[in-house]
Protein backbone atom coordinates (compact mmCIF):
# COMPACT_ATOMS: atom_id res chain seq x y z
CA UNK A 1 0.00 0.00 0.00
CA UNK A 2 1.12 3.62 -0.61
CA UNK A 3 0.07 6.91 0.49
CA UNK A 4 0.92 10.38 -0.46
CA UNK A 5 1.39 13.41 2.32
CA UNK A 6 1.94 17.34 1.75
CA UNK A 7 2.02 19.86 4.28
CA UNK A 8 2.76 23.94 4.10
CA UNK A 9 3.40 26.47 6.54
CA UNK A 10 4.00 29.91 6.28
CA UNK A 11 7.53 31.42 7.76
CA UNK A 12 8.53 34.16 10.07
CA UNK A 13 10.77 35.43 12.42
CA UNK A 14 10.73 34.17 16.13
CA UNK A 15 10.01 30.44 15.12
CA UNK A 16 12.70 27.53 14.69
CA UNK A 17 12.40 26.04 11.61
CA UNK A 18 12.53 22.21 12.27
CA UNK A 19 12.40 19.33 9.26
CA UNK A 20 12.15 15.43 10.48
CA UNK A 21 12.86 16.66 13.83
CA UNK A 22 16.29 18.26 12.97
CA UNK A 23 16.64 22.30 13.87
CA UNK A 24 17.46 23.91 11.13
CA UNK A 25 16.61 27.68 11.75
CA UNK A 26 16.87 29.07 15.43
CA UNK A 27 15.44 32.59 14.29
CA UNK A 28 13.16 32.06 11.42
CA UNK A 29 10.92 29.15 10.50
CA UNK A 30 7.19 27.77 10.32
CA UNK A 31 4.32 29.68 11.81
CA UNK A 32 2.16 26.86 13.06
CA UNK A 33 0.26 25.79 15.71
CA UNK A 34 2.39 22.66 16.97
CA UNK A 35 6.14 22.90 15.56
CA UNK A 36 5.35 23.36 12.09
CA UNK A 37 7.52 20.68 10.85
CA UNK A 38 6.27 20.06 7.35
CA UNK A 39 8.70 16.53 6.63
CA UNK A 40 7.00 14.91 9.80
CA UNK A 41 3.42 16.09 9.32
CA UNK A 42 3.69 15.19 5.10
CA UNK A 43 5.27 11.78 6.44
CA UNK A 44 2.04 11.44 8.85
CA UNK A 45 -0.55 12.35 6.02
CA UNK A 46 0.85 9.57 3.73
CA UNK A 47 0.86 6.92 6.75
CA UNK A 48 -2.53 8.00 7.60
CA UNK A 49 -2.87 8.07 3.75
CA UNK A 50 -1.24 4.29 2.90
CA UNK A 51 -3.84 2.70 5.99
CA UNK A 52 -7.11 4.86 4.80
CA UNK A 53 -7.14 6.60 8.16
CA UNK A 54 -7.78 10.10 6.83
CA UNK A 55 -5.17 12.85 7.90
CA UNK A 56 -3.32 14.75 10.22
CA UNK A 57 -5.40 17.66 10.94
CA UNK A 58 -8.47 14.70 11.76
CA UNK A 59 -5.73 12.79 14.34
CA UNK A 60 -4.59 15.96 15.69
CA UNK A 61 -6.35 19.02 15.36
CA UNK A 62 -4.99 22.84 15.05
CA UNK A 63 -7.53 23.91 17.77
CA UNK A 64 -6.65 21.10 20.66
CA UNK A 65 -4.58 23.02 22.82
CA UNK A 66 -2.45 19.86 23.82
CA UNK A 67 -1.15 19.94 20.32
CA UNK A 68 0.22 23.13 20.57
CA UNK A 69 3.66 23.53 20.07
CA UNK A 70 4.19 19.85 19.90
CA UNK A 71 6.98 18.29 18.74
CA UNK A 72 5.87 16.68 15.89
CA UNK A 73 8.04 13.87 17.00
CA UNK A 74 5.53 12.80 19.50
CA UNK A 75 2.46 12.95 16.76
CA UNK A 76 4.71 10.44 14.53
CA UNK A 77 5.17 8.14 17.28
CA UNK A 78 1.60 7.93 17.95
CA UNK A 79 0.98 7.35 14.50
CA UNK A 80 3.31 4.49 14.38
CA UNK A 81 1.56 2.71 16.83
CA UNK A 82 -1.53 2.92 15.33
CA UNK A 83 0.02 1.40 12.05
CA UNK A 84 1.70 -1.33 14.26
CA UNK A 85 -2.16 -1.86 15.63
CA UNK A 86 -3.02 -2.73 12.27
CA UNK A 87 -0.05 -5.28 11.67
CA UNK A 88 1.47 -2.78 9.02
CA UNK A 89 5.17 -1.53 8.96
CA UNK A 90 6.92 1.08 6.84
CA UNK A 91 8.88 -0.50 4.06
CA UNK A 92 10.30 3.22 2.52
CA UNK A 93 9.45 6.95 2.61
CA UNK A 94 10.44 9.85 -0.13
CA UNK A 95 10.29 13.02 1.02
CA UNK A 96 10.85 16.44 -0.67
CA UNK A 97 10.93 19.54 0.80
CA UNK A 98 10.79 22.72 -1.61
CA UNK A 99 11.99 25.96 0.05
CA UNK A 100 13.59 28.87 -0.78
CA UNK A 101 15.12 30.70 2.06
CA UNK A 102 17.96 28.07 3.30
CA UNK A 103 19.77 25.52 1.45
CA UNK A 104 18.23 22.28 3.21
CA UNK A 105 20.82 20.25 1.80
CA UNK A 106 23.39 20.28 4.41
CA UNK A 107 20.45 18.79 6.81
CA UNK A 108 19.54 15.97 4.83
CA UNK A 109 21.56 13.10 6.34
CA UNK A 110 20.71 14.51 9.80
CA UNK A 111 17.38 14.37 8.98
CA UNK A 112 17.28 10.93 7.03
CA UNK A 113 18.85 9.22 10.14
CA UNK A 114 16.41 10.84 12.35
CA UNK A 115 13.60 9.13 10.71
CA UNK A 116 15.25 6.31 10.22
CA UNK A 117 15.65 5.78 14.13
CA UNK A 118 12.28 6.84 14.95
CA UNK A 119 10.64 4.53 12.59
CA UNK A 120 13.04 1.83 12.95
CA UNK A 121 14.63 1.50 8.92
CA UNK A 122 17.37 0.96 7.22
CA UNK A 123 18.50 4.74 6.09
CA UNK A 124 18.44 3.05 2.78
CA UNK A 125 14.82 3.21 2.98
CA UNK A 126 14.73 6.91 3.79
CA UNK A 127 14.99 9.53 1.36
CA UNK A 128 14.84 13.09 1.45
CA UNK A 129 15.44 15.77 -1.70
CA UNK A 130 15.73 19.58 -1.02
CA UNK A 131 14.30 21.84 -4.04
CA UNK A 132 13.57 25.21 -4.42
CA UNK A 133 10.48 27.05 -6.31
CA UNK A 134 12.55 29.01 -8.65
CA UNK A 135 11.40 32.19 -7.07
CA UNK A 136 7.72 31.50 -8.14
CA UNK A 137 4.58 31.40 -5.11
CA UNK A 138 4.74 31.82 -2.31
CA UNK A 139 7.39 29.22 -1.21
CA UNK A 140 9.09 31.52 -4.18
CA UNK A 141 8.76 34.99 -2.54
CA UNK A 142 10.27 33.28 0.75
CA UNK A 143 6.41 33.14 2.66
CA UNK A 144 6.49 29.62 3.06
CA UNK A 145 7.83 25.81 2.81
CA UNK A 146 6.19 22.63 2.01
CA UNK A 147 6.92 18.89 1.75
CA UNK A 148 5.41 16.27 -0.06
CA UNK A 149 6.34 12.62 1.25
CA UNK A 150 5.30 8.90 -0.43
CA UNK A 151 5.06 6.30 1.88
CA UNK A 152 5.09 2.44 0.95
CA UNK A 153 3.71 0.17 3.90
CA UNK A 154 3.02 -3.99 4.25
């Protein structure tokens, strides 16, 4: 089975800008109302997605006040369980993030290995590309980021 996540934020100053649980930004990054970390909630929405379970917002809701500021860490854990509830693992996950403000490239080992651990794969099985927008949108004019994530499960 496969799903398919995506997940924007807008960005500002004041907010670290975190990506698979890895810091990336301490001054600027997603306005949100748990952490904002677009890898972890695109890589949610395509679990949610591969089992039929809906999406992230439906799990976890924007105006549940235990949700805010989360570390989206926490939400993927949960979310793990519930696909180990239904006898399902993660076989691999593709994730791109397209941004334009900071080169995401240095962070993408840190953040592949990250995943990896949480979920419990081979880093082989993780994969995560860093584009940008070519200066068009909004992710173009430096408002946002956003991530779009396949996940394969048995």
């Amino acid at each position: 089975m496969v799903g398919f996540g995506y997940d924007s934020h807008r960005v500002g100053k004041g907010r670290k800008l975190v990506l698979g649980g890895v810091v990336v930004d301490e001054d600027f990054g997603a306005i949100a109302h748990s952490d904002g970390d677009v890898v972890i909630h695109s890589l949610i929405d395509a679990i949610l997605g591969a089992l039929g379970k809906g999406d992230i917002g439906e799990l976890f809701p924007d105006n549940d006040e235990k949700y805010k500021n989360i570390d989206s860490q926490l939400l993927l854990k949960e979310v793990l369980i519930l696909l180990s509830n239904f006898n399902r693992k993660i076989v691999n996950i593709d994730i791109t993030v397209v941004y334009e403000l900071k080169k995401i490239s240095p962070y993408k080992q840190q953040i592949r290995k990250n995943l990896a651990n949480i979920i419990g794969l081979d880093i082989d099985c993780v994969n995560v590309k860093a584009k940008t927008n070519e200066k068009m949108g909004f992710i173009g004019r430096g408002e946002g980021i956003a991530a779009f994530c396949v996940c394969q499960i048995e």
